[in-house]
Every structure is written in structure tokens, then in C-alpha cells.
Protein backbone atom coordinates (compact mmCIF):
# COMPACT_ATOMS: atom_id res chain seq x y z
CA UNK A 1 -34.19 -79.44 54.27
CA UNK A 2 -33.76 -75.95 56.12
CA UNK A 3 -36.37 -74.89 58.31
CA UNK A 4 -38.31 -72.54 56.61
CA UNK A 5 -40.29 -69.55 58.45
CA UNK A 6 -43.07 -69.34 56.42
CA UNK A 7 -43.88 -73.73 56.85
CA UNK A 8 -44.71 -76.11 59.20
CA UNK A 9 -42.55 -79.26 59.74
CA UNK A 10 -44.02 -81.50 57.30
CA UNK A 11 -41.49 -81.38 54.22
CA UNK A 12 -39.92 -84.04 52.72
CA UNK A 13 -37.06 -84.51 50.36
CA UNK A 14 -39.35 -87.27 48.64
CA UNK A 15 -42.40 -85.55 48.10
CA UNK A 16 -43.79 -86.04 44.70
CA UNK A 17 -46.25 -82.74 45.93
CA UNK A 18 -46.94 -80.43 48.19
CA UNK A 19 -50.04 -79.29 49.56
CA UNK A 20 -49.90 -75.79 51.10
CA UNK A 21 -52.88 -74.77 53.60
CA UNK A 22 -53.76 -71.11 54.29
CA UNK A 23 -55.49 -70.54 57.61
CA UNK A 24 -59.05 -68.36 58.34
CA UNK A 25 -58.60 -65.06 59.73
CA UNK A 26 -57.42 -65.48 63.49
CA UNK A 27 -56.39 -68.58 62.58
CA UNK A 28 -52.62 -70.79 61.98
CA UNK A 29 -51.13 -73.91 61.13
CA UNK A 30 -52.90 -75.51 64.30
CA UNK A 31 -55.94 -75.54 62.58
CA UNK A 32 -54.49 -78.50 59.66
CA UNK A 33 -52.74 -80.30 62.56
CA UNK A 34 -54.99 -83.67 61.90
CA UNK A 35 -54.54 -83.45 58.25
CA UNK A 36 -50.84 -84.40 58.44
CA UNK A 37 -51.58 -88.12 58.85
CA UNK A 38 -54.33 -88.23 56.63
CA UNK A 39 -52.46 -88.28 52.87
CA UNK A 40 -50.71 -90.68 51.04
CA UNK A 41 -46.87 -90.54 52.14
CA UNK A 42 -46.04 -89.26 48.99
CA UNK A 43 -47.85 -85.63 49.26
CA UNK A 44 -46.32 -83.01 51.80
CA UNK A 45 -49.39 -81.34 53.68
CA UNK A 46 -47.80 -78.17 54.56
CA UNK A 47 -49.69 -75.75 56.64
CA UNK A 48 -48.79 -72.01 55.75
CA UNK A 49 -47.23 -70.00 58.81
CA UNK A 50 -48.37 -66.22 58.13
CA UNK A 51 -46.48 -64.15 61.00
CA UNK A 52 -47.92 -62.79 64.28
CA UNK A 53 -49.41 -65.87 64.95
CA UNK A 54 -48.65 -69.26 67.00
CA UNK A 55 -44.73 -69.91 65.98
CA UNK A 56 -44.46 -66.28 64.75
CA UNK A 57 -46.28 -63.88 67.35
CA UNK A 58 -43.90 -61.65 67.79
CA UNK A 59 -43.76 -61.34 64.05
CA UNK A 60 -45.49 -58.25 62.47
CA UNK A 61 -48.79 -58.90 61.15
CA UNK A 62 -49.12 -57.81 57.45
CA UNK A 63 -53.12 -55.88 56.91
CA UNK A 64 -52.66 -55.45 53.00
CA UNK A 65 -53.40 -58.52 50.82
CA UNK A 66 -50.90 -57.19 48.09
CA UNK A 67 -48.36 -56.95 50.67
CA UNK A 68 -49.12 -60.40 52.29
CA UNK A 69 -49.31 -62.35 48.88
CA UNK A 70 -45.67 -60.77 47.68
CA UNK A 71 -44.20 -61.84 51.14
CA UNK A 72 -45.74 -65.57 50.77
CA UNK A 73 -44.49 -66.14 47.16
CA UNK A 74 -40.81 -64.88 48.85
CA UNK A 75 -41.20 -67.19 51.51
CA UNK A 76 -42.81 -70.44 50.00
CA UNK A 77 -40.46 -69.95 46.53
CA UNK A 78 -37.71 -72.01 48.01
CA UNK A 79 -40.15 -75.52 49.01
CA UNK A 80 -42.37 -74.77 45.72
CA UNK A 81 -39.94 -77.37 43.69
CA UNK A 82 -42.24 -79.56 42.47
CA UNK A 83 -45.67 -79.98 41.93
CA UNK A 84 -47.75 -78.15 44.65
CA UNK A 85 -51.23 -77.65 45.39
CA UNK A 86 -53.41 -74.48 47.82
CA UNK A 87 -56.14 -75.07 49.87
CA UNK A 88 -57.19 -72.06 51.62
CA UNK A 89 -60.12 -71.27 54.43
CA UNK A 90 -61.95 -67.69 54.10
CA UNK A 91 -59.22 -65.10 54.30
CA UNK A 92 -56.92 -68.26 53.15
CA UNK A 93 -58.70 -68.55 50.32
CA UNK A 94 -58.68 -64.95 49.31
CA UNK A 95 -54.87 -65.36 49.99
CA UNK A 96 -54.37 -68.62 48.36
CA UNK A 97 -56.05 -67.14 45.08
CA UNK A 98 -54.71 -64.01 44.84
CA UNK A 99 -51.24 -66.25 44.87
CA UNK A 100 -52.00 -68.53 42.44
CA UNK A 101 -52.96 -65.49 40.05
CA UNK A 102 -49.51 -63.73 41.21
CA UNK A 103 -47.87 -66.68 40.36
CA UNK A 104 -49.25 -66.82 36.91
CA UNK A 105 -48.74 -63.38 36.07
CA UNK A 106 -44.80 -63.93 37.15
CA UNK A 107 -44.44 -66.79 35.01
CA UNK A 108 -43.88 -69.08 37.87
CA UNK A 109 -44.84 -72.22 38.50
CA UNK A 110 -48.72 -72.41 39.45
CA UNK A 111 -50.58 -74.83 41.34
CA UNK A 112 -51.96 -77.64 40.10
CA UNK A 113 -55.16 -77.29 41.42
CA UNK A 114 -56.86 -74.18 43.72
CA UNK A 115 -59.10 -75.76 46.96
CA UNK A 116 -60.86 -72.62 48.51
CA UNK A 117 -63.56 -73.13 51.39
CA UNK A 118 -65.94 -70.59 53.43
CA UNK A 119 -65.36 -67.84 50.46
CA UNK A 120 -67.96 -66.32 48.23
CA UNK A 121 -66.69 -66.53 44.35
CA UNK A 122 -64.16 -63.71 43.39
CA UNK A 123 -66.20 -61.43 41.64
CA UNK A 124 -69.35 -61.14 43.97
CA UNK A 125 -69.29 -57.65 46.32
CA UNK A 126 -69.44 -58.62 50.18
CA UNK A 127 -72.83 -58.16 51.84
CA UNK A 128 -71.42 -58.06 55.61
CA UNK A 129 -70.78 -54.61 56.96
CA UNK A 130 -66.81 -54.23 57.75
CA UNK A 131 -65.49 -54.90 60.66
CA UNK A 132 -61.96 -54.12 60.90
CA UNK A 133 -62.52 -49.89 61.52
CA UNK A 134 -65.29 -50.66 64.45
CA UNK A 135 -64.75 -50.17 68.38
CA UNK A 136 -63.19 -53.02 70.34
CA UNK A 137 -66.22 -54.11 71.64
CA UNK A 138 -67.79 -53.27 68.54
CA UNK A 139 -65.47 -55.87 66.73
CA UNK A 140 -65.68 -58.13 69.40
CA UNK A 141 -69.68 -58.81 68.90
CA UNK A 142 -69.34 -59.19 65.42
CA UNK A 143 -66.21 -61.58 65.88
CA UNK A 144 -68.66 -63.49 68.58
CA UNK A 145 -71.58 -63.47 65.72
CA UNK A 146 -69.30 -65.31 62.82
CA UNK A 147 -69.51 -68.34 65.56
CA UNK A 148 -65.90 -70.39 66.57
CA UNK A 149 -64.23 -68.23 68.53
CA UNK A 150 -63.67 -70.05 72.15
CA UNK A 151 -66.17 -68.49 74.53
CA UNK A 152 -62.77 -68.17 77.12
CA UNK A 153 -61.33 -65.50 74.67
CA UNK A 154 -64.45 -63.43 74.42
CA UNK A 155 -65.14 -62.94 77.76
CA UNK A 156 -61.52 -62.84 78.84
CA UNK A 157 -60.28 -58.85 78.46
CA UNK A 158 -56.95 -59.72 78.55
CA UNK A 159 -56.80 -62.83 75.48
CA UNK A 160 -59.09 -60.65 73.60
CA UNK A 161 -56.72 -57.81 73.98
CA UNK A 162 -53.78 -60.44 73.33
CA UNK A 163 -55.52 -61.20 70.02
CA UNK A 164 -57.42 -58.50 68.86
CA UNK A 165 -54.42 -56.92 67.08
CA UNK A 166 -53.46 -59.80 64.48
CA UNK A 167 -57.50 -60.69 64.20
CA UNK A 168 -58.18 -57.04 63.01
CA UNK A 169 -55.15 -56.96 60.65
CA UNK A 170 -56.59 -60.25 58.80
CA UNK A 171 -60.12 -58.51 58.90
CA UNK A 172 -58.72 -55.54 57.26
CA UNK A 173 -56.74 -57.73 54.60
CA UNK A 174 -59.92 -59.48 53.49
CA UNK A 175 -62.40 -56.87 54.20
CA UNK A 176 -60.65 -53.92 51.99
CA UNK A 177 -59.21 -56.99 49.19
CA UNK A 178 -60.49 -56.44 45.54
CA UNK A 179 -60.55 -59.62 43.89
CA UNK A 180 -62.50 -58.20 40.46
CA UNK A 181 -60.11 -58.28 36.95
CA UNK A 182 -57.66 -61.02 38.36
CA UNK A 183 -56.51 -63.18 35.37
CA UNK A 184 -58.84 -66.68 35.02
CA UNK A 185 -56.26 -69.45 36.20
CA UNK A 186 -55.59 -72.25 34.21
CA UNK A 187 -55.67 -75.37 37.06
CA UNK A 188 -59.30 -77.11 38.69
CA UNK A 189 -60.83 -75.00 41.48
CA UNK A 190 -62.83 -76.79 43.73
CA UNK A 191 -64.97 -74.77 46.14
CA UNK A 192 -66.40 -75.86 49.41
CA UNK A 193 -69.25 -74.04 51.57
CA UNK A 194 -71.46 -74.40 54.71
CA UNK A 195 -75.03 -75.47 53.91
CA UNK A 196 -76.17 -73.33 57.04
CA UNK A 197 -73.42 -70.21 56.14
CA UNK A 198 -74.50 -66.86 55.40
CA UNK A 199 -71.59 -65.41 54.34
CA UNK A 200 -70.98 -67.04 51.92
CA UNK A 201 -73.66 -68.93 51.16
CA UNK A 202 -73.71 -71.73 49.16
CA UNK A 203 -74.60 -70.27 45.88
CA UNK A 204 -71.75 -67.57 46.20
CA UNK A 205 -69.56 -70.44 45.33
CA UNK A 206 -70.29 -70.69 42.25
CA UNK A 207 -68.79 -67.30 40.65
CA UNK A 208 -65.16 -69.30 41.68
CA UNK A 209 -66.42 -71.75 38.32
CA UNK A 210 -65.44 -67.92 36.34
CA UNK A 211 -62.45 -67.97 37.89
CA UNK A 212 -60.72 -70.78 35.82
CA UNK A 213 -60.94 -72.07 32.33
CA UNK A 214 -60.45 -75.48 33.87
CA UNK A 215 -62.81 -77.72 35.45
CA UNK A 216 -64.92 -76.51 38.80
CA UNK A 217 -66.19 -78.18 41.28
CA UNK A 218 -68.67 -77.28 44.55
CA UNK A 219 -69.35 -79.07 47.82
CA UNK A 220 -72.02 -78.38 50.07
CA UNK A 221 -71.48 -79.84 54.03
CA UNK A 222 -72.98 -79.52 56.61
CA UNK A 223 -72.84 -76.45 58.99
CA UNK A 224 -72.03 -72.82 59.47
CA UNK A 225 -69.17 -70.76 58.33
CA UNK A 226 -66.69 -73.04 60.57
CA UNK A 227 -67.96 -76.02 58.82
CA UNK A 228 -64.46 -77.18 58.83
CA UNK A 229 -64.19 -78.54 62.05
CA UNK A 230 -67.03 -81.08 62.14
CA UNK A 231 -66.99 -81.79 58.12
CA UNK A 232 -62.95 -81.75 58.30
CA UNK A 233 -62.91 -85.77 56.92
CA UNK A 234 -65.82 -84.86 54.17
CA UNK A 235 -62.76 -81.97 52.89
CA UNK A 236 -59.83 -83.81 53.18
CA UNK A 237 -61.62 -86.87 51.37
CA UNK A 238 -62.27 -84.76 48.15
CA UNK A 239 -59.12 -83.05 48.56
CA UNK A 240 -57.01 -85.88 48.30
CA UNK A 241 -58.76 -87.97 45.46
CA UNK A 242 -57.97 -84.86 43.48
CA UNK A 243 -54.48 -84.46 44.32
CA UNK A 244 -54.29 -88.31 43.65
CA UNK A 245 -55.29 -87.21 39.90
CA UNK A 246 -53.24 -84.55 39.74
């Protein structure tokens, strides 16, 4: 198959699905690296490239969710031809859902089941002040107080001047989103949180259950609002005994 822009590496002609995975804000493909190996050989995990990142840096970054959602359906309509799944991370979940409901509303083919982590339930207001319009070293400290960003890019000048461009275009995509009045989906949602997170925390989730009239699921692990990289197994363990039901 043709290399496509918007995907990692990892598709296959004899795929019987596809799992697509939407990075956090600041974040890329890199992050579902160690997932590739961990699913049957019959399911494609397929990390999502969104542009000025990694393989696309020199790419413009896109800072309105509308805009970013109609350029991912463009880009991901040619390897969504057969069953797929999303599994999105903070901002990739707000991404991820906001796709699935485009999807629906188009009369396209929708996943077959909605995986968001690290993202308060659709219809609950943010309580964290916006960060996207602040200072440079004003959004710097509240970059540093969401926790997992490398200690070597804060208190470098030059990476955080690198980065701070495509960081505060995904901070101004999820921080100025509206996610109220989207259609209910039809497919399973399963949500996942940090025990320790405050934004969300873990009872946020919940509002995603209003989100679908099919079954919902939470999972509480361990940790803060990066509680992907130590409970990373815990995820893809539940993720793929419900692709394997899918």
C-alpha cells in the first residue's frame, strides 16, 4: 500500500482492522511505538501522524479542532477500508471523538468502538485556566505543572522555543474545542483516567457513558495525567480484548 502522510508504517493488506491512535498535545506517533508488537497479527495499530510534528515538522500545525478533524477524515479515508477502531490520549481523544461524530454525521463508516484516555467526559466545562493566550514563560510553567515534559526541554531556551509553536497550537485546539450537542455515537466507548489526575479526574469520565447509546466502560490506573507511560500494558490489555470482540 502507498505511503500515506497522515500514518505510520504499520498497514497491512491483511488486516482484518485497524486501530488508529491519536497522540496528547505535544505529542506523535513515537508515543504508540511499543504498541506495534503488542496485537494479534491480524489488527493494524496505526499511530495517527498530525503535521508539525516528528515525520511532519515542517508541516503547518492546524489550532482549530474543526479544521484538524476535516483534514484527518481526508487523510485517513483512503486506509479506513475495513473495520477500524480510535484510541485517543487528551487532545487525541477530543480529536478522536469529534471524528467519530463527523464520521457519523457524513454517513461514513464509524468506528467500531471509541478508546479515549486522560479526557474529562464531553459535556463537562474545563476547570483549568487556558493556557494557549499566556506569555512564553507563562505557558512554559503551566506546561512544566501538567508533569511529562523532559526536564532538558524546559530548561533548554532553544528546544522550548523549537517546540513551543506546535505545543501552543494543540493547546489552543483543545482549550477553545466545544464538545456540547455532538450526536450520541452508536459504538462502545471505553474511558481510561489517572487515579492521581486532576484534570480530569476520575469521575469526569463518566459523562463519556452519555456520549453513546452503546455500552461504556471506565478504568482507573494508577498515576497522574501521563498515566500512560507506566500503566501503558494495563491500556493496551483492555484495548485489545475489546477489539478481539469487536
Amino acid at each position: 500500500m502507498t505511503q500515506n502522510v497522515w500514518v505510520g508504517q504499520n498497514i497491512t493488506a491483511g488486516a482484518r482492522m485497524r486501530l488508529f491512535c491519536f497522540p496528547f498535545a505535544g505529542g506523535g506517533a513515537l508515543a504508540y511505538r511499543p504498541w506495534l508488537t503488542q496485537f494479534p497479527d491480524d489488527i493494524d495499530v496505526v499511530p495517527v501522524n498530525l503535521p508539525g510534528r516528528e515525520q511532519r515538522f515542517g508541516d503547518p500545525v492546524i489550532d482549530d479542532l474543526s479544521a484538524m478533524v476535516e483534514a484527518v477524515a481526508d487523510g485517513l479515508k483512503p486506509v479506513m477500508d475495513r473495520p477500524f477502531a480510535f484510541f485517543g490520549y487528551s487532545m487525541g481523544a477530543l480529536i478522536s471523538h469529534h471524528l467519530a461524530c463527523h464520521l457519523q454525521q457524513a454517513g461514513m463508516a464509524v468506528p467500531v468502538h471509541l478508546f479515549v484516555a486522560a479526557r474529562r467526559g464531553p459535556n463537562m466545562a474545563g476547570h483549568r485556566a487556558p493556557l494557549h493566550h499566556l506569555s512564553s514563560d507563562e505557558f512554559w510553567q503551566g506546561i512544566a505543572n501538567y508533569g511529562g515534559t523532559p526536564t532538558e526541554i524546559l530548561e533548554n531556551a532553544e528546544y522550548r522555543a523549537l517546540f513551543e509553536p506546535g505545543l501552543r497550537a494543540d493547546f489552543r485546539l483543545s482549550e477553545t474545542a466545544v464538545s456540547t450537542g455532538l450526536p450520541k455515537l452508536s459504538c462502545p466507548i471505553t474511558a481510561f483516567g489517572g487515579a492521581d489526575d486532576p484534570n480530569p479526574v476520575p469521575d469526569e469520565l463518566d459523562d463519556w457513558a452519555a456520549a453513546t447509546t452503546g455500552d461504556f466502560a471506565k478504568h482507573v490506573l494508577p498515576g497522574g495525567h501521563f498515566f500512560l507511560r507506566d500503566g501503558g500494558d494495563d491500556i493496551v490489555h483492555v484495548v485489545r480484548d475489546g477489539l478481539m470482540v469487536a
